[in-house]
C-alpha atoms as a PDB file:
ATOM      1  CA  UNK A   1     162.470  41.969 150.429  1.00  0.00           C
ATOM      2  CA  UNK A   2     161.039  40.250 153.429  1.00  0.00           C
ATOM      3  CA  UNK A   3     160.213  42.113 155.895  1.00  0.00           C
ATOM      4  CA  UNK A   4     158.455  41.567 159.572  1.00  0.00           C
ATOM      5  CA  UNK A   5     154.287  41.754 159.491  1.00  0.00           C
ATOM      6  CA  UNK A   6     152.535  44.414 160.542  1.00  0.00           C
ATOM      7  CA  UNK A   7     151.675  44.613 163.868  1.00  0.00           C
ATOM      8  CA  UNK A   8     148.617  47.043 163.663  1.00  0.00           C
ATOM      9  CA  UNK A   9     145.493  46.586 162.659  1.00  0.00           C
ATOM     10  CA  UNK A  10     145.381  48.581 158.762  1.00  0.00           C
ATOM     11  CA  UNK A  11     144.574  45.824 155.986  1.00  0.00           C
ATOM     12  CA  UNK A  12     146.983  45.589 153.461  1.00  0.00           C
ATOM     13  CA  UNK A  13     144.646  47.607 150.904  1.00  0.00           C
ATOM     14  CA  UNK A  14     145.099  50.595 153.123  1.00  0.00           C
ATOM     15  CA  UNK A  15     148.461  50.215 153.427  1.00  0.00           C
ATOM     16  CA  UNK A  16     149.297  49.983 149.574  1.00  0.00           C
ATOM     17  CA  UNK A  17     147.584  53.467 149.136  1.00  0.00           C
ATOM     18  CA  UNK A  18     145.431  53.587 146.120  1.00  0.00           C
ATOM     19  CA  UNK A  19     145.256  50.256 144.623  1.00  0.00           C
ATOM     20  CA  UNK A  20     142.094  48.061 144.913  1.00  0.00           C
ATOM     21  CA  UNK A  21     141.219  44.784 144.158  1.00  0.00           C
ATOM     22  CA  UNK A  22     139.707  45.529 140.687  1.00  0.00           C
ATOM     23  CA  UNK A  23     142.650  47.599 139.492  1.00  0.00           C
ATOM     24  CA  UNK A  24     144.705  46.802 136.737  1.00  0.00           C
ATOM     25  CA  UNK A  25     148.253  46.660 138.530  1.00  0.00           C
ATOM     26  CA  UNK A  26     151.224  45.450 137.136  1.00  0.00           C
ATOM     27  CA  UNK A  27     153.847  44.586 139.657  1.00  0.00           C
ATOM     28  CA  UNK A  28     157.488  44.865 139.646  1.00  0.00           C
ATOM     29  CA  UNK A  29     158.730  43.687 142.738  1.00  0.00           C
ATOM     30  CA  UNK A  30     162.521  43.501 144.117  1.00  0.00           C
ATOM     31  CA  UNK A  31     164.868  45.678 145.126  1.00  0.00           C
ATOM     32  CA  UNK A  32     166.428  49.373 143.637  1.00  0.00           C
ATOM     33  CA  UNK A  33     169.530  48.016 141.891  1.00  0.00           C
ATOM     34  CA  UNK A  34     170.779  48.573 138.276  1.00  0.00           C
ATOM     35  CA  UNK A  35     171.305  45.074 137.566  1.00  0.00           C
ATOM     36  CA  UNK A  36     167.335  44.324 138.423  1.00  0.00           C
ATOM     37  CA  UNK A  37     166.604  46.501 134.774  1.00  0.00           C
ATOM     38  CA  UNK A  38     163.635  48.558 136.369  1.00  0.00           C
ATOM     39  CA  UNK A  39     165.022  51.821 134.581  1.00  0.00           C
ATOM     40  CA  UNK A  40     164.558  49.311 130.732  1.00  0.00           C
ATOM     41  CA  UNK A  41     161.112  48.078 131.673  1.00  0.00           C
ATOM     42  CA  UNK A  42     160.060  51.920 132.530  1.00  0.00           C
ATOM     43  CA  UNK A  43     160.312  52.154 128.597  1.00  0.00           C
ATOM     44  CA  UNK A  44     159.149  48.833 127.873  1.00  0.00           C
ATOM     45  CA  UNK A  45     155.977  48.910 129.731  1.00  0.00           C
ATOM     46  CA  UNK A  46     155.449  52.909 127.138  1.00  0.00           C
ATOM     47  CA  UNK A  47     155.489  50.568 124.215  1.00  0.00           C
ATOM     48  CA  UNK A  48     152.674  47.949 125.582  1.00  0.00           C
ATOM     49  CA  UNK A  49     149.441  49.308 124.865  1.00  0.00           C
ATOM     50  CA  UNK A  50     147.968  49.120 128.799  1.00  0.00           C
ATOM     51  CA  UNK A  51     145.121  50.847 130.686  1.00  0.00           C
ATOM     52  CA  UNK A  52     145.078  54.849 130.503  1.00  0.00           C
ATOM     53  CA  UNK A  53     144.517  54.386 134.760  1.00  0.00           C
ATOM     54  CA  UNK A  54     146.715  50.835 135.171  1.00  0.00           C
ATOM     55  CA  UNK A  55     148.997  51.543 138.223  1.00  0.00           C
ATOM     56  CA  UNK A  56     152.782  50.074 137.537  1.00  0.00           C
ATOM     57  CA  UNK A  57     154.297  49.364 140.855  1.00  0.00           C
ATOM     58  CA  UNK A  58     157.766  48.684 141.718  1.00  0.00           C
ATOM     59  CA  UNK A  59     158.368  47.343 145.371  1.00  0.00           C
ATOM     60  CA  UNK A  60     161.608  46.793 146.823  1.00  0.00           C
ATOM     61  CA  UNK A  61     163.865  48.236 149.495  1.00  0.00           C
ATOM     62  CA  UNK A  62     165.962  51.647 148.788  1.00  0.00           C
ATOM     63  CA  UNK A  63     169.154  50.109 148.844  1.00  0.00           C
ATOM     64  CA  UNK A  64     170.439  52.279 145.632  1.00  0.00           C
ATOM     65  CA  UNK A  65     169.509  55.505 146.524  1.00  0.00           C
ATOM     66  CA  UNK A  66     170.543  57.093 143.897  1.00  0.00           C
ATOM     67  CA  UNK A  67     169.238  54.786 141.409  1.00  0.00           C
ATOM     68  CA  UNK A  68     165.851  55.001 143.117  1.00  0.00           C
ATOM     69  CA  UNK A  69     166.260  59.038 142.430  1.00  0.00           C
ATOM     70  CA  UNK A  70     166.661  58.620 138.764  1.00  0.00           C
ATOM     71  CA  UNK A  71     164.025  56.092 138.714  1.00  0.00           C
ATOM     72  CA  UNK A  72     161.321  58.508 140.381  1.00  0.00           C
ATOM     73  CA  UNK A  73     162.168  61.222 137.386  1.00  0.00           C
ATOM     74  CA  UNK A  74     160.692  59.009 134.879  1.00  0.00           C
ATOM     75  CA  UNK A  75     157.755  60.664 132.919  1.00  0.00           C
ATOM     76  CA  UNK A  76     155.441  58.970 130.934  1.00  0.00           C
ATOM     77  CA  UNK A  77     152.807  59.991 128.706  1.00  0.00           C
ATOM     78  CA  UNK A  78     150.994  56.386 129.289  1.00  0.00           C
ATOM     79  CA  UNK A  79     151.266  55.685 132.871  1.00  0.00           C
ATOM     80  CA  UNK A  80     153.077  56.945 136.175  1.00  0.00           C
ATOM     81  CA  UNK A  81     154.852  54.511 137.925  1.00  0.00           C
ATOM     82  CA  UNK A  82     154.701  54.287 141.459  1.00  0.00           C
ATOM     83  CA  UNK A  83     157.415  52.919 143.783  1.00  0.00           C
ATOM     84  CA  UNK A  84     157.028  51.563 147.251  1.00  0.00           C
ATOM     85  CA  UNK A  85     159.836  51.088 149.771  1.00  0.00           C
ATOM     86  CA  UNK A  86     160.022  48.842 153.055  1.00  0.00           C
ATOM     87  CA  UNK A  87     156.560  46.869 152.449  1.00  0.00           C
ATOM     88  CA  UNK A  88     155.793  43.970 155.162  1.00  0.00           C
ATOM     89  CA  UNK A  89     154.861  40.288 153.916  1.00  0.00           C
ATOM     90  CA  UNK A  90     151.296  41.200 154.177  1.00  0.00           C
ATOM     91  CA  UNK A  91     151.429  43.940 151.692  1.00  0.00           C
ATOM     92  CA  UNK A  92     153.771  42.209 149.362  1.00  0.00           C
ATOM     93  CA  UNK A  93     150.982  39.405 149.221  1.00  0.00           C
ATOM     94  CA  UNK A  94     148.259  41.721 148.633  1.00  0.00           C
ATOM     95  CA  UNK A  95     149.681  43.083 145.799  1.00  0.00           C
ATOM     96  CA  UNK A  96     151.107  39.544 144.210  1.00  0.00           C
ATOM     97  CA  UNK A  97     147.283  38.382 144.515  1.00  0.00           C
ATOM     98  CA  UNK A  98     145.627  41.991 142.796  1.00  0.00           C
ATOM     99  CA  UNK A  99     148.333  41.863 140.190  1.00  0.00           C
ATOM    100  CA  UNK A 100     147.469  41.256 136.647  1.00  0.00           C
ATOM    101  CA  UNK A 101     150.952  40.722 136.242  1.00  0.00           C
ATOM    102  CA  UNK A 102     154.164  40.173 138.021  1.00  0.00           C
ATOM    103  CA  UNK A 103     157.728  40.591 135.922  1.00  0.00           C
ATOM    104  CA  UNK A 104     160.291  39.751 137.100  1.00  0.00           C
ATOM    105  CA  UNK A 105     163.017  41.884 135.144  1.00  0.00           C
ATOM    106  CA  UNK A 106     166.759  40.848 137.209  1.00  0.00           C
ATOM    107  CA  UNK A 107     169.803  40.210 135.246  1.00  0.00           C
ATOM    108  CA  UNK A 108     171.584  38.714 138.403  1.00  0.00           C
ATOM    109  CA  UNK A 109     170.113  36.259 140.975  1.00  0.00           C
ATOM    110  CA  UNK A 110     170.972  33.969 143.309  1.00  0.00           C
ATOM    111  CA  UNK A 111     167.451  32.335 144.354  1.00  0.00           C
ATOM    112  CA  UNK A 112     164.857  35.160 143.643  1.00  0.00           C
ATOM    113  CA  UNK A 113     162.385  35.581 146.639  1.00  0.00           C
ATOM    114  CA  UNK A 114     160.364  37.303 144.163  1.00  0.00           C
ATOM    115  CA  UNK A 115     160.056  34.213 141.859  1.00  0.00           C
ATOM    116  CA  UNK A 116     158.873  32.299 145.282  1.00  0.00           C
ATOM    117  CA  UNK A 117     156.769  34.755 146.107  1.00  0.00           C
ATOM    118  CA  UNK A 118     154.944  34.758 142.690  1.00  0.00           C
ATOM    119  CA  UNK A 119     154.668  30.997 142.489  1.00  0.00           C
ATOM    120  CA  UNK A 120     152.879  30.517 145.754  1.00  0.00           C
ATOM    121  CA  UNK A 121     150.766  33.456 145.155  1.00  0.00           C
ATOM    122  CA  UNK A 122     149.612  31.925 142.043  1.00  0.00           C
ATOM    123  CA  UNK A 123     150.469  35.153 140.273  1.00  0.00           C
ATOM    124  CA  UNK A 124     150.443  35.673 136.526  1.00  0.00           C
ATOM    125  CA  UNK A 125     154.321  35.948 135.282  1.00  0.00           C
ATOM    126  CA  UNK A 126     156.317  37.285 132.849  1.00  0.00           C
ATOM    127  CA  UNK A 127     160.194  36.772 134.195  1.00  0.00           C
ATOM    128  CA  UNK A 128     163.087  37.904 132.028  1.00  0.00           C
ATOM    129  CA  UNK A 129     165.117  34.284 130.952  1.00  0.00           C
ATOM    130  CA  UNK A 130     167.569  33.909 133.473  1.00  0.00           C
ATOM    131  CA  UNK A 131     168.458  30.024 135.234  1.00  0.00           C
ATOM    132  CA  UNK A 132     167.181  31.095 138.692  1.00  0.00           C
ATOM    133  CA  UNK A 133     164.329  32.176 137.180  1.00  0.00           C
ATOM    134  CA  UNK A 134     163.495  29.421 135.558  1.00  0.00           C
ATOM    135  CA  UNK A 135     164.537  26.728 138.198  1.00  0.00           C
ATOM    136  CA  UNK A 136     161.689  28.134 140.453  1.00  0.00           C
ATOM    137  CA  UNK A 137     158.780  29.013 138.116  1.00  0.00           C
ATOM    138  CA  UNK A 138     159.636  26.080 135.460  1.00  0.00           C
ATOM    139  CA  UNK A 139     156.343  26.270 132.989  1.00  0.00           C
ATOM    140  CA  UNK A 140     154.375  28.286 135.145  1.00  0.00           C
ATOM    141  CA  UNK A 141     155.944  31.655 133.873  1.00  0.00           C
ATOM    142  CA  UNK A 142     156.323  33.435 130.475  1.00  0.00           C
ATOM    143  CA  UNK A 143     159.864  34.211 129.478  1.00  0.00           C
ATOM    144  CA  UNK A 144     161.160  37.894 127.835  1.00  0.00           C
ATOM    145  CA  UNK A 145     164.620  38.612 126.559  1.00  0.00           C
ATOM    146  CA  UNK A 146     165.609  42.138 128.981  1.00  0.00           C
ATOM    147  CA  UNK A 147     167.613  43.145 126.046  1.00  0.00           C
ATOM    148  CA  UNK A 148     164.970  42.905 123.793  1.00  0.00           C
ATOM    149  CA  UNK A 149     162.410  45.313 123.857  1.00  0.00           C
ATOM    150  CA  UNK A 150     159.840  43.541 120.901  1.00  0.00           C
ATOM    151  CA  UNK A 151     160.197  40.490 122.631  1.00  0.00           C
ATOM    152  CA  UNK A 152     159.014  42.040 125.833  1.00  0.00           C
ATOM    153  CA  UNK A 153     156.038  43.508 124.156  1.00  0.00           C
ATOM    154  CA  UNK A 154     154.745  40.484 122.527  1.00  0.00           C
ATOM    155  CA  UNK A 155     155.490  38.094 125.323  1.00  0.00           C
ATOM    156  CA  UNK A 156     153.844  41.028 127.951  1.00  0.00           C
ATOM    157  CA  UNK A 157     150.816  40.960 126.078  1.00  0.00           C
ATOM    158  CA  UNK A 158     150.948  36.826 125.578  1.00  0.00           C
ATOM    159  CA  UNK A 159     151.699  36.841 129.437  1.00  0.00           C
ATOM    160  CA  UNK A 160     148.848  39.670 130.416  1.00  0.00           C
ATOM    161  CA  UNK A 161     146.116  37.864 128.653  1.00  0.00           C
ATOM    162  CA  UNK A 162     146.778  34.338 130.296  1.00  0.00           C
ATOM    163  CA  UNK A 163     145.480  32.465 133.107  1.00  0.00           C
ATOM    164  CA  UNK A 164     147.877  30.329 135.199  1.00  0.00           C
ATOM    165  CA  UNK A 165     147.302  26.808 135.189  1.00  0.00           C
ATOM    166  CA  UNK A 166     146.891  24.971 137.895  1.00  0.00           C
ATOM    167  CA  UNK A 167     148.128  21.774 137.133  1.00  0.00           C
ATOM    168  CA  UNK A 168     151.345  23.732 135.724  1.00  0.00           C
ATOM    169  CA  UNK A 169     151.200  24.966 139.698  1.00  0.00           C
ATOM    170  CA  UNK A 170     150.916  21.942 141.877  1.00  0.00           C
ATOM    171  CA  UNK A 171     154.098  20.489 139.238  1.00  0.00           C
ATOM    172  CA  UNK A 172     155.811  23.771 140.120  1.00  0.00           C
ATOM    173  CA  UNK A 173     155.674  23.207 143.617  1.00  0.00           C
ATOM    174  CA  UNK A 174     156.375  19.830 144.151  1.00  0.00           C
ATOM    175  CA  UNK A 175     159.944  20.512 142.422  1.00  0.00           C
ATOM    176  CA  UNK A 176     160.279  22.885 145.442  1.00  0.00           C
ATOM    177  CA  UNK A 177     161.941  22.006 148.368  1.00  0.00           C
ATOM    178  CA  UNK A 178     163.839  23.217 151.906  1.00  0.00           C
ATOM    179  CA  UNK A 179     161.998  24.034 155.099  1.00  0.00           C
ATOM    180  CA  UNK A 180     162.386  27.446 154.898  1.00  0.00           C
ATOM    181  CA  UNK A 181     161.468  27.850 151.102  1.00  0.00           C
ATOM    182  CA  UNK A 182     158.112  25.726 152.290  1.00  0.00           C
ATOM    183  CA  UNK A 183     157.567  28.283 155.260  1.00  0.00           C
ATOM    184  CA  UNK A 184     157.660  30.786 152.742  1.00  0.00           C
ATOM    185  CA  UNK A 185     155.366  29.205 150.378  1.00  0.00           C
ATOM    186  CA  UNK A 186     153.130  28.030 153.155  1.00  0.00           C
ATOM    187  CA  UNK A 187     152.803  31.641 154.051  1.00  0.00           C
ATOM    188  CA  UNK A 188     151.916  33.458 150.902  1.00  0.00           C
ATOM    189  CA  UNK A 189     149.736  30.584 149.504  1.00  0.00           C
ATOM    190  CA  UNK A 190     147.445  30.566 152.771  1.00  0.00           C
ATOM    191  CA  UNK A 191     144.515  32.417 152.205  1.00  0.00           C
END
């Protein structure tokens, strides 16, 4: 999901399109596979009562292209997701820091970028329960069951509604450690 900055001079609003800083976005970021659920949370997210104009964003490369096919034939009658392909670091931090949410929906991981990403960014997260998951976010994230779509609901709107606590942040990070987990924190918490 990391990719190289961008070398020109665009800001990363321009880049993501449409979404401002006031927006209601929730952001699903990753990559195109089955096994990271994004085709179950496309229903989940219809049964959470959100925004008539919220913008639902997946992010991650088009490594399934096939599943990315099926994924873009989704219709709602709430929302209309949008998915983004190939976006740099600066992007990917624009979006983790307009997000009203971040969820994290994987079934597999190794050691989630994503859940990095979030956690330096500060971002508000709802993560399905999954070890790697919670290894890197600890307490700073709300938990869903994927298989579980009432669960999801309640613990969206628990999650949506919260404020991430500092203190639960600095804790967080200090558990974190490697050089280039630290570069990668360094980078998306800078300002």
């Amino acid at each position: 999901m990391i990719n190289n900055l961008h070398k020109d001079n665009t800001s990363s609003l321009e880049r993501c399109g449409d979404i401002g800083k006031n927006d209601y976005v929730i952001f699903i970021p990753g990559s195109y596979y089955r096994y990271k659920k994004c085709h179950v949370l496309l229903n989940y997210i219809e049964a959470v009562k959100i925004p008539p104009n919220a913008k639902v964003l997946f992010a991650g490369d088009g490594a399934d292209k096939k599943y990315l096919s099926q994924l873009r034939q989704y219709k709602s009658k709430v929302y209309q997701p949008i998915f983004k392909i190939s976006m740099d670091m600066q992007e990917m931090k624009f979006l983790y820091k307009v997000a009203k949410l971040v969820i994290l929906s994987s079934q597999v991981e190794a050691c989630p970028n994503v859940a990095l990403e979030a956690l330096a960014n500060k971002s508000n997260v709802l993560a399905n329960n999954i070890p790697p998951y919670q290894e890197i976010l600890g307490d700073f994230a709300t938990y869903f069951d994927i298989n579980d779509k009432d669960d999801f609901v309640k613990k969206f709107k628990t999650a949506v509604s919260s404020v991430p606590d500092t203190a639960v942040h600095l804790k967080q990070m200090k558990k974190i450690s490697g050089s280039s987990i630290l570069d990668l924190l360094k980078f998306f918490e800078s300002e």
